[in-house]
N, C-alpha and C. Protein backbone atom coordinates (compact mmCIF):
# COMPACT_ATOMS: atom_id res chain seq x y z
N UNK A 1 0.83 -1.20 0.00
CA UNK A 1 0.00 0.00 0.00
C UNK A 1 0.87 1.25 0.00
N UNK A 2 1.68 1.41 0.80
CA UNK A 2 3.07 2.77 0.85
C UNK A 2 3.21 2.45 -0.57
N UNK A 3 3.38 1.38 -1.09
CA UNK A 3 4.59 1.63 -2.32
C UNK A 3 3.43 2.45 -3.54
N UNK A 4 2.28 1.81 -3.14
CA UNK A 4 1.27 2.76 -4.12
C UNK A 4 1.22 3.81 -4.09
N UNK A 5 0.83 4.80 -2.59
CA UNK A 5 1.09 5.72 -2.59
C UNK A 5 2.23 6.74 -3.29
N UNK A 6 3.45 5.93 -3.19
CA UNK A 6 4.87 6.96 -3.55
C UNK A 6 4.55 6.86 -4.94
N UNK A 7 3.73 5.85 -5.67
CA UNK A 7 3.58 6.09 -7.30
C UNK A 7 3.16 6.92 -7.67
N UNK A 8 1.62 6.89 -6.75
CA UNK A 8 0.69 8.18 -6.98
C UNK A 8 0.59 9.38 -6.76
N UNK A 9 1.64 9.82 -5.87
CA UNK A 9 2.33 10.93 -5.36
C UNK A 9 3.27 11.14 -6.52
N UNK A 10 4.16 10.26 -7.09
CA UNK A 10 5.22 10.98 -8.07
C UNK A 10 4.49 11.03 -9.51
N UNK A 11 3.26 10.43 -9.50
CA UNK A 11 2.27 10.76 -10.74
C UNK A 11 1.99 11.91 -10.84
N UNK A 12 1.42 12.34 -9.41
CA UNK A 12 0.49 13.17 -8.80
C UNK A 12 1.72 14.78 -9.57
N UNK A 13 3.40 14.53 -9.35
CA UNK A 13 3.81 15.78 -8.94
C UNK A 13 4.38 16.07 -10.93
N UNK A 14 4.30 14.49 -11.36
CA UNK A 14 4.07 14.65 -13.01
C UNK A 14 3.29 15.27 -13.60
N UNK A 15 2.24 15.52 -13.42
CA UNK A 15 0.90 15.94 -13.55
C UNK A 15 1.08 17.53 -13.58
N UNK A 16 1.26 17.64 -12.45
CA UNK A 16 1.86 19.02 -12.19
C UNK A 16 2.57 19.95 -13.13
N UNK A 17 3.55 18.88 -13.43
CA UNK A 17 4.37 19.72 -14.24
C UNK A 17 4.68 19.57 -15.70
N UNK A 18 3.21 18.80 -16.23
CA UNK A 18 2.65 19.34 -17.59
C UNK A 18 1.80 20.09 -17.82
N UNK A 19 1.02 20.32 -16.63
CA UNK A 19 0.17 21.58 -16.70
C UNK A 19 1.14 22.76 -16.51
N UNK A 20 1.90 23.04 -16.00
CA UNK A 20 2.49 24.30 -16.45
C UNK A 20 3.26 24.53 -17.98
N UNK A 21 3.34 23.54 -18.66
CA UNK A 21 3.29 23.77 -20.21
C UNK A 21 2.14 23.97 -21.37
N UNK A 22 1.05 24.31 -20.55
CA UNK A 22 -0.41 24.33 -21.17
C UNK A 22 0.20 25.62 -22.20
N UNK A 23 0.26 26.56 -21.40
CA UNK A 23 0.18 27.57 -21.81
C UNK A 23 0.93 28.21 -22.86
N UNK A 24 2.36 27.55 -22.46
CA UNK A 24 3.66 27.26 -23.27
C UNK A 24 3.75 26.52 -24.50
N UNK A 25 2.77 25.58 -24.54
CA UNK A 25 2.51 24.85 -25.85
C UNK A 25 1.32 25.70 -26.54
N UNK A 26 0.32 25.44 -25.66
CA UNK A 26 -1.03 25.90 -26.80
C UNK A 26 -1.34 27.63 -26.31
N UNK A 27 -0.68 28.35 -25.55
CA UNK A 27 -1.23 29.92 -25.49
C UNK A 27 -2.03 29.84 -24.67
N UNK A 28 -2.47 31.45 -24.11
CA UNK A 28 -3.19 31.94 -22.94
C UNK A 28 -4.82 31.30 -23.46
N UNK A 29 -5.17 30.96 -24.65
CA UNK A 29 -6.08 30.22 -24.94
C UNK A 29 -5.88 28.84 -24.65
N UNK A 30 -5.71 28.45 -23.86
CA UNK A 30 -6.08 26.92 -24.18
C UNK A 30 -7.10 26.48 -23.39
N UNK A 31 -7.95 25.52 -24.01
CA UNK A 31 -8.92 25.24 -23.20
C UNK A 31 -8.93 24.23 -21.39
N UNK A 32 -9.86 24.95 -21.31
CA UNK A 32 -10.13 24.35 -19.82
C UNK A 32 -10.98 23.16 -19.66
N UNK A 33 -10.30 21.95 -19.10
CA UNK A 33 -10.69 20.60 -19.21
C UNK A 33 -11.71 20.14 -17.76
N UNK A 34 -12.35 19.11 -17.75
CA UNK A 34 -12.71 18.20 -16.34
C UNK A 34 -11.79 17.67 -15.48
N UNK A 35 -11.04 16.71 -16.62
CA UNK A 35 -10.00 15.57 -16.34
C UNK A 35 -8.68 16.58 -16.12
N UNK A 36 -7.82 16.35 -15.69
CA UNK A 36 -6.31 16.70 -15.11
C UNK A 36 -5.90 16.83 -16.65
N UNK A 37 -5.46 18.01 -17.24
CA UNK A 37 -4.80 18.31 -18.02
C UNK A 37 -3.37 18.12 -18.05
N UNK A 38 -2.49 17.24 -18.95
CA UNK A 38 -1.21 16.73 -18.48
C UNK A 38 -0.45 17.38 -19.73
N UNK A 39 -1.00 18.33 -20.72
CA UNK A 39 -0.10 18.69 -21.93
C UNK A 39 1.03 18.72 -21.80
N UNK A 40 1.85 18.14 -22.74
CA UNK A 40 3.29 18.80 -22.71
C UNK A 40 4.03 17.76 -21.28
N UNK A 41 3.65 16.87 -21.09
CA UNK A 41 4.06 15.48 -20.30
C UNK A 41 5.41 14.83 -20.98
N UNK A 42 6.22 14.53 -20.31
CA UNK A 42 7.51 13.48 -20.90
C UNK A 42 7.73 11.91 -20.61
N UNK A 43 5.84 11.52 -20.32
CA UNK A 43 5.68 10.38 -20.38
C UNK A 43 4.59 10.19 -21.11
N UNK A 44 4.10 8.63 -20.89
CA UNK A 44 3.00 8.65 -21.78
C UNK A 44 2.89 8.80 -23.31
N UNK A 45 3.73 8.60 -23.90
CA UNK A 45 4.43 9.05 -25.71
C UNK A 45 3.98 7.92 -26.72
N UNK A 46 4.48 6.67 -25.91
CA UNK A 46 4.09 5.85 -26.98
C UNK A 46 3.65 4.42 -26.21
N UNK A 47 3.38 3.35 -27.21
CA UNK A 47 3.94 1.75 -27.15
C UNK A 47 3.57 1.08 -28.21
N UNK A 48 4.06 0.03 -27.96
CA UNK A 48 4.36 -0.70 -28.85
C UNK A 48 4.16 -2.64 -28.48
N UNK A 49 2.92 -2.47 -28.70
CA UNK A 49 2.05 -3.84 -28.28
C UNK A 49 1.00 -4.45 -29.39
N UNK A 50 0.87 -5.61 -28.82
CA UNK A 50 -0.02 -6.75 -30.69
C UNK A 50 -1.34 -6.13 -30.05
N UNK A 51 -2.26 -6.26 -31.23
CA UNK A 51 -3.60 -6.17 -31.39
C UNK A 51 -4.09 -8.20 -31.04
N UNK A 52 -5.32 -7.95 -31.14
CA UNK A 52 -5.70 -9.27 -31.02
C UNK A 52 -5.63 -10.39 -32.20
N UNK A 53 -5.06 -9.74 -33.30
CA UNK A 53 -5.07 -10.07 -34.25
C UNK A 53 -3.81 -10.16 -34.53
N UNK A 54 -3.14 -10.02 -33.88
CA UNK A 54 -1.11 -10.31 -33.53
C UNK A 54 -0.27 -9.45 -34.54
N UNK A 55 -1.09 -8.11 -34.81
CA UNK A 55 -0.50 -7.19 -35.15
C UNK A 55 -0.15 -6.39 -34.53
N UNK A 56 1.77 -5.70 -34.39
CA UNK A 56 2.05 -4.52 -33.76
C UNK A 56 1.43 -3.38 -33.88
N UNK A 57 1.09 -2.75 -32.83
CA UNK A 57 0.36 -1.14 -33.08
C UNK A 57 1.20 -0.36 -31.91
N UNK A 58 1.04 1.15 -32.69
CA UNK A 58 2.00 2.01 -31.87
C UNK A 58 0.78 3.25 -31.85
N UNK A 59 0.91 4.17 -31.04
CA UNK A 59 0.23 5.65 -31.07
C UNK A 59 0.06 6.08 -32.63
N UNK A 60 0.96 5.62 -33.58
CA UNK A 60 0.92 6.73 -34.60
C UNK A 60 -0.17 5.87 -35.82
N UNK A 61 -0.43 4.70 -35.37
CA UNK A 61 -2.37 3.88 -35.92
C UNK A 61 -2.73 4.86 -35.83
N UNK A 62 -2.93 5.53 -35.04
CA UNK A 62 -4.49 6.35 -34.76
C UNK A 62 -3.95 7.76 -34.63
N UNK A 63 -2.87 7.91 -35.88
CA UNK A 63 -3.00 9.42 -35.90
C UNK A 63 -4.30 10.01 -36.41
N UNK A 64 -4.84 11.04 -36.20
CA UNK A 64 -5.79 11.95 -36.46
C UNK A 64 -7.19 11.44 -35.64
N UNK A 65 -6.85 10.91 -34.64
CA UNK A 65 -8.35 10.25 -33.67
C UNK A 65 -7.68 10.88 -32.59
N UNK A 66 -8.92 11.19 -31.51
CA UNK A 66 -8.44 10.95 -30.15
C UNK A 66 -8.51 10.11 -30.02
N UNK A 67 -7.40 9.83 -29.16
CA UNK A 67 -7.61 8.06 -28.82
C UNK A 67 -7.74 8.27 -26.75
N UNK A 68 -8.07 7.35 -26.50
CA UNK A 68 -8.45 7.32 -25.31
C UNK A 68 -7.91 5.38 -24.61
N UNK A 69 -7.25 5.74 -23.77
CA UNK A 69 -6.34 4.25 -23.39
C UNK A 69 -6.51 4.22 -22.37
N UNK A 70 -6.84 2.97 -21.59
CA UNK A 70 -7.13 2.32 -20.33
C UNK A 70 -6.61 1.08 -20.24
N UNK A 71 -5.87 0.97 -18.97
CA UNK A 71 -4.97 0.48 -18.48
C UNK A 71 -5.96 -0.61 -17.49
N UNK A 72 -6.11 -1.97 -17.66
CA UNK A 72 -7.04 -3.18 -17.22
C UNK A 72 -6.97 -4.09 -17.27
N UNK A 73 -7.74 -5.25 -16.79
CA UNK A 73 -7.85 -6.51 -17.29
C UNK A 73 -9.44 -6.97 -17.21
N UNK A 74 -9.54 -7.85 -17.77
CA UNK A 74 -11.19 -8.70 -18.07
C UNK A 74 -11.92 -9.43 -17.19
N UNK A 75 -10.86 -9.41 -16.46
CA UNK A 75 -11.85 -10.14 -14.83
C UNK A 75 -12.16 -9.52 -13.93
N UNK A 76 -11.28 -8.03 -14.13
CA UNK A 76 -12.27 -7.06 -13.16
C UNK A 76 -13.64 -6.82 -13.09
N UNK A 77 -13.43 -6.72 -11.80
CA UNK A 77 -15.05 -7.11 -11.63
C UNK A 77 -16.03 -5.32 -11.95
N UNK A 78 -15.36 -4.50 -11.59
CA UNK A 78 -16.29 -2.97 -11.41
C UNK A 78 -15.61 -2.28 -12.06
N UNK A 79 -14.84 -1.56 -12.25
CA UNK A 79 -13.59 -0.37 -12.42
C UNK A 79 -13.83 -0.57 -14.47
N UNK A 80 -12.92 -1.44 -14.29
CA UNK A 80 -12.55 -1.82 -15.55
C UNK A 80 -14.15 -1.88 -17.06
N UNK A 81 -15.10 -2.51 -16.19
CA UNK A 81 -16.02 -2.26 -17.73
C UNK A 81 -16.72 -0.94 -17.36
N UNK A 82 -16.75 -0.30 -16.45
CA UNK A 82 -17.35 0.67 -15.81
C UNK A 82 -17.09 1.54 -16.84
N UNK A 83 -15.52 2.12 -16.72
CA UNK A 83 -14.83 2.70 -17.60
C UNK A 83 -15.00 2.22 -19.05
N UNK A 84 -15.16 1.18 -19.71
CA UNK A 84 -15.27 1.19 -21.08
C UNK A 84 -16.69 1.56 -21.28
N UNK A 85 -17.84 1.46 -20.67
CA UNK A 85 -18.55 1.21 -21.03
C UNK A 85 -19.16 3.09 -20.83
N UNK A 86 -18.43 3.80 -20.16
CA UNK A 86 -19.06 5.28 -20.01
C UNK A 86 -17.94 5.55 -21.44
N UNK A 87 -17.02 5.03 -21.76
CA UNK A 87 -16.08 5.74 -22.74
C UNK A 87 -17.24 5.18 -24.37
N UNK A 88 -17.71 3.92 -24.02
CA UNK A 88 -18.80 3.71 -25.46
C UNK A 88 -19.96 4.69 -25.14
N UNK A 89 -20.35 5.38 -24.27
CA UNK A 89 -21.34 6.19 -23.87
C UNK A 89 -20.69 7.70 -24.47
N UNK A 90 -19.55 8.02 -24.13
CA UNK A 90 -19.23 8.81 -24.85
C UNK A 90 -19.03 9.40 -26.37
N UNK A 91 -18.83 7.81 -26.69
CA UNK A 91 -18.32 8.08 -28.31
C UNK A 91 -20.02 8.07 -28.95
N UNK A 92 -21.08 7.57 -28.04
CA UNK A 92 -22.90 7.54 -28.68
C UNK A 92 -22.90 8.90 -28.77
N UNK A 93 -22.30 9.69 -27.62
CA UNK A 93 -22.92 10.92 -27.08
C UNK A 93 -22.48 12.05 -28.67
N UNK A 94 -21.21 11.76 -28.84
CA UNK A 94 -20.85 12.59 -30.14
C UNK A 94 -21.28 12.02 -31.21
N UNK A 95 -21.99 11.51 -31.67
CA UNK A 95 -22.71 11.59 -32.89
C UNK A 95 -21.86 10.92 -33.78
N UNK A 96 -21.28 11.82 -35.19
CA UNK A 96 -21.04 11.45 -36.24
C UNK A 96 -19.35 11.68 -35.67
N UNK A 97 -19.37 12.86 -35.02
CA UNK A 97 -17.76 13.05 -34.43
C UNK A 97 -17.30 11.80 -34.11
N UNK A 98 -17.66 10.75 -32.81
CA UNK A 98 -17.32 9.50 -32.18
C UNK A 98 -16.82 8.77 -33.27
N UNK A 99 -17.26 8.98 -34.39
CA UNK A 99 -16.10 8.10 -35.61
C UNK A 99 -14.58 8.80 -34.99
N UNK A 100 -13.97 9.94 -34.86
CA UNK A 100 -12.69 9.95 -34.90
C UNK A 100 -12.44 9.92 -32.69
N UNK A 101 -13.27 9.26 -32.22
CA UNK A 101 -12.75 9.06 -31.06
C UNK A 101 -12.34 7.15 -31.26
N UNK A 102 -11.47 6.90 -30.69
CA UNK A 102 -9.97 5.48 -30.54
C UNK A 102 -10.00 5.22 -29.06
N UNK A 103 -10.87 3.31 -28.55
CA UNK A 103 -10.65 3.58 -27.40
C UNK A 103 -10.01 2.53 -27.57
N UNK A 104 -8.74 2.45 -26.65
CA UNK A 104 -7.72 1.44 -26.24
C UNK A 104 -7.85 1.13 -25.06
N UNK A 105 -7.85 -0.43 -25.00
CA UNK A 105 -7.80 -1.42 -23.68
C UNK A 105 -6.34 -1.88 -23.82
N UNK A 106 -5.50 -1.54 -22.37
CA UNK A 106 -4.73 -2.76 -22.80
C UNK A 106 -4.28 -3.16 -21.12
N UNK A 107 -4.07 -4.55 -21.71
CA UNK A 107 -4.31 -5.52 -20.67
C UNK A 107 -2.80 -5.45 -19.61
N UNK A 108 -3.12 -5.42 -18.30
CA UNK A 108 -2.00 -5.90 -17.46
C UNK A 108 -2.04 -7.16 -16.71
N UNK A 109 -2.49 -8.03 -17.28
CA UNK A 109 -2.72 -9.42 -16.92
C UNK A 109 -2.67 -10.20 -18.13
N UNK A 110 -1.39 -9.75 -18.87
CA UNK A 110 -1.38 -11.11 -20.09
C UNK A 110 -1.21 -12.32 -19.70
N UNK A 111 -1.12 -12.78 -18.99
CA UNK A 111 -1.16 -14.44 -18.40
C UNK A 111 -2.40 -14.66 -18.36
N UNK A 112 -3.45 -14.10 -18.27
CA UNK A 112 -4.76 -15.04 -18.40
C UNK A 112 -5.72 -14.04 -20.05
N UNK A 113 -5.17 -12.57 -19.91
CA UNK A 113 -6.24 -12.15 -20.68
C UNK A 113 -5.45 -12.72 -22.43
N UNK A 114 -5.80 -13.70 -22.71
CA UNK A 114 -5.72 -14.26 -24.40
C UNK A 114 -6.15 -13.34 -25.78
N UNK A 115 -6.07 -13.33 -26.62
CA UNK A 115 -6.30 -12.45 -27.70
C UNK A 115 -7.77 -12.50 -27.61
N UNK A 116 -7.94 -13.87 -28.19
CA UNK A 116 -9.98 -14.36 -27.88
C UNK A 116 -10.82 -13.50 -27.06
N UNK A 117 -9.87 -13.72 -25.69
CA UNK A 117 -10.59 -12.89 -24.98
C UNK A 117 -10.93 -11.81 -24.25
N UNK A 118 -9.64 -11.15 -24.96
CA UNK A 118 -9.15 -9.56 -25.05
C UNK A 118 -10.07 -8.80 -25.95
N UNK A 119 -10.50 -9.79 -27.22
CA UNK A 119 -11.38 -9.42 -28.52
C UNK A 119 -12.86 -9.53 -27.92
N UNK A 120 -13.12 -10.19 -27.54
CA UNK A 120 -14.58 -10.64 -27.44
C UNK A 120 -15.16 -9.51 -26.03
N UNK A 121 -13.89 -8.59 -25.01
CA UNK A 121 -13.82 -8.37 -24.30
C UNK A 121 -14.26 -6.88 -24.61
N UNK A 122 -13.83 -6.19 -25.57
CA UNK A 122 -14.03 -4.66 -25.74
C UNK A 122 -14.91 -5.07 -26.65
N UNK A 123 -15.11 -5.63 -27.65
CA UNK A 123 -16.16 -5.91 -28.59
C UNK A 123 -17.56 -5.78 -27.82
N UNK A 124 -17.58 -6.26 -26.95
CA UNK A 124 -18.72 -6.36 -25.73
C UNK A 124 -19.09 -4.85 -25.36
N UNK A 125 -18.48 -3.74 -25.72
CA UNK A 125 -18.30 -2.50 -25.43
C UNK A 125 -19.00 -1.68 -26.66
N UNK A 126 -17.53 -1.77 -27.48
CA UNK A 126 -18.09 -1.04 -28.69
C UNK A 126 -17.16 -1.99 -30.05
N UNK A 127 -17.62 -2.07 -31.38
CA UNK A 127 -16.99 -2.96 -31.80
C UNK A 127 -15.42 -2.04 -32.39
N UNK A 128 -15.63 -0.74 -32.21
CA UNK A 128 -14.23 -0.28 -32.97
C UNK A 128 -13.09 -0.39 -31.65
N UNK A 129 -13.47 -0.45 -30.57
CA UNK A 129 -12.41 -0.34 -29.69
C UNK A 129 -11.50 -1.39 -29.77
N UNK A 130 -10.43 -1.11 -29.54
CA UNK A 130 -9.13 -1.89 -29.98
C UNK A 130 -8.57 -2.64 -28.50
N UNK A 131 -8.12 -3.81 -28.62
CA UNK A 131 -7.39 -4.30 -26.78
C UNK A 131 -6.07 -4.62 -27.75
N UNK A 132 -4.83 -4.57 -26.88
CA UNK A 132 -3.91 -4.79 -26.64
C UNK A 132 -3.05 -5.84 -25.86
N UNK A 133 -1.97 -6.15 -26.02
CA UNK A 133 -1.43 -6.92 -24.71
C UNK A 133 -0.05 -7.56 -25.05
N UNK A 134 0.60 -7.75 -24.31
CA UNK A 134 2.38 -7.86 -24.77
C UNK A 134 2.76 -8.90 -23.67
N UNK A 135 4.21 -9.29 -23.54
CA UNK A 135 4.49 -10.16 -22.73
C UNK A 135 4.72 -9.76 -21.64
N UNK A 136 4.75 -10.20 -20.17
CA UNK A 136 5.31 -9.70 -19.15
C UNK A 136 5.61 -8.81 -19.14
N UNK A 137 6.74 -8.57 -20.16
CA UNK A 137 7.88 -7.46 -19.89
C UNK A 137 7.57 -6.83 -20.67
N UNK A 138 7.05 -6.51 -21.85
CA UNK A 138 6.54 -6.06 -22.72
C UNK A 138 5.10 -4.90 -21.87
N UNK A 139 4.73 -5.58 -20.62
CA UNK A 139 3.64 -4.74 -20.27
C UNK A 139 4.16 -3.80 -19.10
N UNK A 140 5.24 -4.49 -18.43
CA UNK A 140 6.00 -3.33 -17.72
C UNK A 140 6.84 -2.22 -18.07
N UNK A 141 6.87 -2.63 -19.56
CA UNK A 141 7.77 -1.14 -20.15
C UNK A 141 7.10 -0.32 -20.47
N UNK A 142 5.96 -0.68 -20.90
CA UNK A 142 4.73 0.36 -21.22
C UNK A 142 3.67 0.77 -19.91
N UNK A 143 3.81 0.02 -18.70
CA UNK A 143 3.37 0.57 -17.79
C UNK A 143 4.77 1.65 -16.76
N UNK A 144 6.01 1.12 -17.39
CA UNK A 144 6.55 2.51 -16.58
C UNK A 144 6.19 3.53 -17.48
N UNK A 145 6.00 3.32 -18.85
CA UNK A 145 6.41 4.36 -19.90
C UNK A 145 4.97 5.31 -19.25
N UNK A 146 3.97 4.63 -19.02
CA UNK A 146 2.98 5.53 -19.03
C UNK A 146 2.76 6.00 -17.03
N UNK A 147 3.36 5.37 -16.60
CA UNK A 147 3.58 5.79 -15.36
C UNK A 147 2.10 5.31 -14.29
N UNK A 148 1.79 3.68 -14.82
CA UNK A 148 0.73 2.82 -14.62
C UNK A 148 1.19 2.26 -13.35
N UNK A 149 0.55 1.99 -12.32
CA UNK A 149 0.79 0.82 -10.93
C UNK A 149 0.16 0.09 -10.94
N UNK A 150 0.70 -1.32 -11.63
CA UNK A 150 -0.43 -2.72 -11.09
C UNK A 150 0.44 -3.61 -10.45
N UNK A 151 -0.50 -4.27 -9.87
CA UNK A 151 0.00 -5.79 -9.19
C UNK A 151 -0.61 -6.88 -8.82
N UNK A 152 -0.32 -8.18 -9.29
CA UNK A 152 -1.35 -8.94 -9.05
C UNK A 152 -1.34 -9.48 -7.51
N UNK A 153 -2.67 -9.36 -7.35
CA UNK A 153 -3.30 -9.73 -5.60
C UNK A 153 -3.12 -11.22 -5.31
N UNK A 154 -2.59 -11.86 -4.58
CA UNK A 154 -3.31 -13.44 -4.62
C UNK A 154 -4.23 -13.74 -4.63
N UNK A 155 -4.97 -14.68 -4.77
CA UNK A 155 -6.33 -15.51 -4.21
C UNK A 155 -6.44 -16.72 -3.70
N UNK A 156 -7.58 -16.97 -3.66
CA UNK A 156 -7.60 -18.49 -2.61
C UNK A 156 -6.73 -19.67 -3.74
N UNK A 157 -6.49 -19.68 -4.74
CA UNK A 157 -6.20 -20.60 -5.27
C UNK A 157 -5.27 -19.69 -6.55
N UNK A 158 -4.43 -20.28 -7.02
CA UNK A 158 -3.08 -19.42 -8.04
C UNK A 158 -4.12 -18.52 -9.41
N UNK A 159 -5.05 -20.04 -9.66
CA UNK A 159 -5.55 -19.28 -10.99
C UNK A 159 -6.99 -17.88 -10.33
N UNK A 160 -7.06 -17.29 -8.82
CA UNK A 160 -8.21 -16.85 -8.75
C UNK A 160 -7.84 -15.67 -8.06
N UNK A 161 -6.39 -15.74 -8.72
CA UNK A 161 -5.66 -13.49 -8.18
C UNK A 161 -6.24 -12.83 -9.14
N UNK A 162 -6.81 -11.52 -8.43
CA UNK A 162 -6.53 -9.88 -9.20
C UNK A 162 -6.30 -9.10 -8.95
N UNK A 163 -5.88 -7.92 -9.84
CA UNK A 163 -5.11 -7.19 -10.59
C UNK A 163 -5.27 -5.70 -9.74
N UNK A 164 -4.64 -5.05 -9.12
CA UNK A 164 -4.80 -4.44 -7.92
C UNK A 164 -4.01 -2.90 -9.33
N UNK A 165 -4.53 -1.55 -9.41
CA UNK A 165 -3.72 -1.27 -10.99
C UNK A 165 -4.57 0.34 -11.04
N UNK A 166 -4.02 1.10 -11.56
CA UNK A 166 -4.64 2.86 -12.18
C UNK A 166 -5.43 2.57 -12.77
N UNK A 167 -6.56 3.46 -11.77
CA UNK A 167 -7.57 3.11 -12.56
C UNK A 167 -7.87 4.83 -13.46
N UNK A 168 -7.89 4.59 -14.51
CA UNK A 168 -8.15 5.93 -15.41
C UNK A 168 -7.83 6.31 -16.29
N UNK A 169 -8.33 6.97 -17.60
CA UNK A 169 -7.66 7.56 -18.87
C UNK A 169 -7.17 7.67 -19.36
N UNK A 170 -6.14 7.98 -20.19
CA UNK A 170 -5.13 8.37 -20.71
C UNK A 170 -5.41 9.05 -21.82
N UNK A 171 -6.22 10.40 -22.37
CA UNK A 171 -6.82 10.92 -23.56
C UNK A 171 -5.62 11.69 -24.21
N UNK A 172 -5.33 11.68 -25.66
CA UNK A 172 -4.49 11.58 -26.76
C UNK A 172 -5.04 12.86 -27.86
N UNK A 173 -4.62 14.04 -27.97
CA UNK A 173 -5.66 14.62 -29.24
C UNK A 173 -4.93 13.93 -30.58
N UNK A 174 -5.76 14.42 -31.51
CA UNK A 174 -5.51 14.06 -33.02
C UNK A 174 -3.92 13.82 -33.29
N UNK A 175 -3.05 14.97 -33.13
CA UNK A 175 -1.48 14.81 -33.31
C UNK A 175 -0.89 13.60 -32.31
N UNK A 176 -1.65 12.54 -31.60
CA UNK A 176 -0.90 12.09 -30.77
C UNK A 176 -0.27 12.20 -29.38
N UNK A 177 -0.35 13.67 -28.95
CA UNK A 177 0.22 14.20 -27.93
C UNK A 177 -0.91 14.10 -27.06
N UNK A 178 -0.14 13.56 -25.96
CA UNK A 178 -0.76 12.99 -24.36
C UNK A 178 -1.47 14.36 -24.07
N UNK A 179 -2.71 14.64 -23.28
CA UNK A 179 -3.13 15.85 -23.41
C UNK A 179 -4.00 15.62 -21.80
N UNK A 180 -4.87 14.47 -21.58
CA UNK A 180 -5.65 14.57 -20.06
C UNK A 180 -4.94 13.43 -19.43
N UNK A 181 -5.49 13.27 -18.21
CA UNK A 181 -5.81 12.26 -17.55
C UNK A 181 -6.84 12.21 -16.58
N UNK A 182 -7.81 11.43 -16.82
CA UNK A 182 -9.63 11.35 -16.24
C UNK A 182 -9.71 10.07 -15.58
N UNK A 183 -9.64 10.57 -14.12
CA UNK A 183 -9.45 9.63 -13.17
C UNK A 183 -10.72 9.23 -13.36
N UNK A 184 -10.68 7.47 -12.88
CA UNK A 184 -12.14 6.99 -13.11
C UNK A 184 -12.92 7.53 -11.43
N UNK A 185 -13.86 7.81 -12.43
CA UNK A 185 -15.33 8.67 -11.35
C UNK A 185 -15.72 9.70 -12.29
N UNK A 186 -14.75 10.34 -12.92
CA UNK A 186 -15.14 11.70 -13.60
C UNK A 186 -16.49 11.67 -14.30
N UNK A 187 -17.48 10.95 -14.81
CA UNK A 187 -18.11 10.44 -15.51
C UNK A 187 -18.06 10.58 -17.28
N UNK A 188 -19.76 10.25 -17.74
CA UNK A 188 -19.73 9.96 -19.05
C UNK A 188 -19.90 11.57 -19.59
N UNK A 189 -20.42 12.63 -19.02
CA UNK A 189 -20.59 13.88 -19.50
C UNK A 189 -19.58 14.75 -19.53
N UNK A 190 -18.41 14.61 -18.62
CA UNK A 190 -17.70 15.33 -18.42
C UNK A 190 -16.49 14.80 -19.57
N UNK A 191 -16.36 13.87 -19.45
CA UNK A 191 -15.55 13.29 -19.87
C UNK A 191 -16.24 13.72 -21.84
N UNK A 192 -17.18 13.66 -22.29
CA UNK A 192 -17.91 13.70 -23.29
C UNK A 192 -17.50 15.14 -23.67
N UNK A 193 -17.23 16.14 -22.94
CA UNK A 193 -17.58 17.56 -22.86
C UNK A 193 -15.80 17.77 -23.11
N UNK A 194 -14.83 16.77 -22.53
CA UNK A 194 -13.71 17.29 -22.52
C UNK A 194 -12.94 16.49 -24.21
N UNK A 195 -13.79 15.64 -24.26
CA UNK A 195 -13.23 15.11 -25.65
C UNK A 195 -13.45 15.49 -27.03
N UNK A 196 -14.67 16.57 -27.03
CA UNK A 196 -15.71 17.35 -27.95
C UNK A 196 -14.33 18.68 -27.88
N UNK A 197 -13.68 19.24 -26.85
CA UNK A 197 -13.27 20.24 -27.16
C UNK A 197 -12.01 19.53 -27.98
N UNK A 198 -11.17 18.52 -27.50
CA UNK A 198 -9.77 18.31 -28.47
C UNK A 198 -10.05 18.04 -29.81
N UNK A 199 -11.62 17.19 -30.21
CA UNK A 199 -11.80 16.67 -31.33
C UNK A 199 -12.08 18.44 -32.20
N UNK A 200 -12.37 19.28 -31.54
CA UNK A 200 -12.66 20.92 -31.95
C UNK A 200 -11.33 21.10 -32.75
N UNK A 201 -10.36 21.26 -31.34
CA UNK A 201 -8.79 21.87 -31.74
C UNK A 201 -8.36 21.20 -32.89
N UNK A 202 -8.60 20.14 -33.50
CA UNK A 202 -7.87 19.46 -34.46
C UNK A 202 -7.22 18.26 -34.21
């Protein structure tokens, strides 16, 4: 539990200090968000993980979408579809726009979450949303890269641990560049209201 804390605290002081490049990147205009505005962040940039279909994908797939990435696994029980399922609420909410909103799942439990059922898993959501997932190590480089805390919990029996992990956002405008972070709670309107303005900016 301490060790979570010191993550979320040195997240917490990351955070910080991409919002003071708001202004520096986009001008005394830039818009005012729900979610924690992280512009101009020196994490969060990229990765480089298979689709379910055992193709590599990186951030620059989905140039010209927001893309929107969540950090999960499929056996969570609350958190995890909670969040996909207000982010498919979102992309209803924009209309014809929600074509250029990109939601990414990707898994921190590749030992049980399988392509099958990584696919059948966001499909259950919305059918354009994309899941992800890499090896072990493959998911810890992209969870330091993005500055993610998981760990698996035990359970009564080896195959019946979970995934103890950040729960929340990661929103992307069109160019790619890391831009919020929407802790889960924020809801489906706010969150709707803050993705309508990046899909605006370009």
């Amino acid at each position: 539990m301490q060790r979570r804390s010191l993550v979320l605290l040195s997240a917490a002081s990351l955070v910080l200090a991409g919002c003071d490049r708001v202004k520096e990147l986009f001008g005394a205009g830039a818009p005012r968000f729900h979610a924690i505005d992280i512009t101009g962040a020196e994490y969060a940039r990229n990765f480089v993980l298979s689709d379910v279909q055992g193709r590599e994908r990186t951030m620059a797939d989905f140039k010209g979408k927001v893309v929107a990435i969540f950090f999960g696994f499929t056996q969570c029980p609350d958190v995890c579809p909670t969040a996909l399922h207000e982010l498919a609420q979102v992309k209803q909410a924009l209309g014809a726009e929600g074509e250029r909103l990109q939601g990414v799942f990707i898994t921190v439990d590749p030992e049980r979450d399988t392509p099958e059922l990584l696919g059948a898993y966001v499909q259950a959501f919305d059918p354009s949303f994309v899941a992800l997932r890499g090896s072990p190590e493959q998911t810890a480089a992209v969870a330091r890269e993005f500055k993610v805390y998981y760990n698996k919990v035990p359970g009564k029996t080896p195959d019946s641990y979970t995934m103890d992990h950040t729960a929340g956002l990661y929103v992307f405008d069109a160019q790619g560049r890391v831009r919020l972070f929407a802790r889960h709670g924020l809801g489906a309107d706010a969150l709707t209201q803050d993705i309508r303005r990046l899909l605006a900016s370009g």
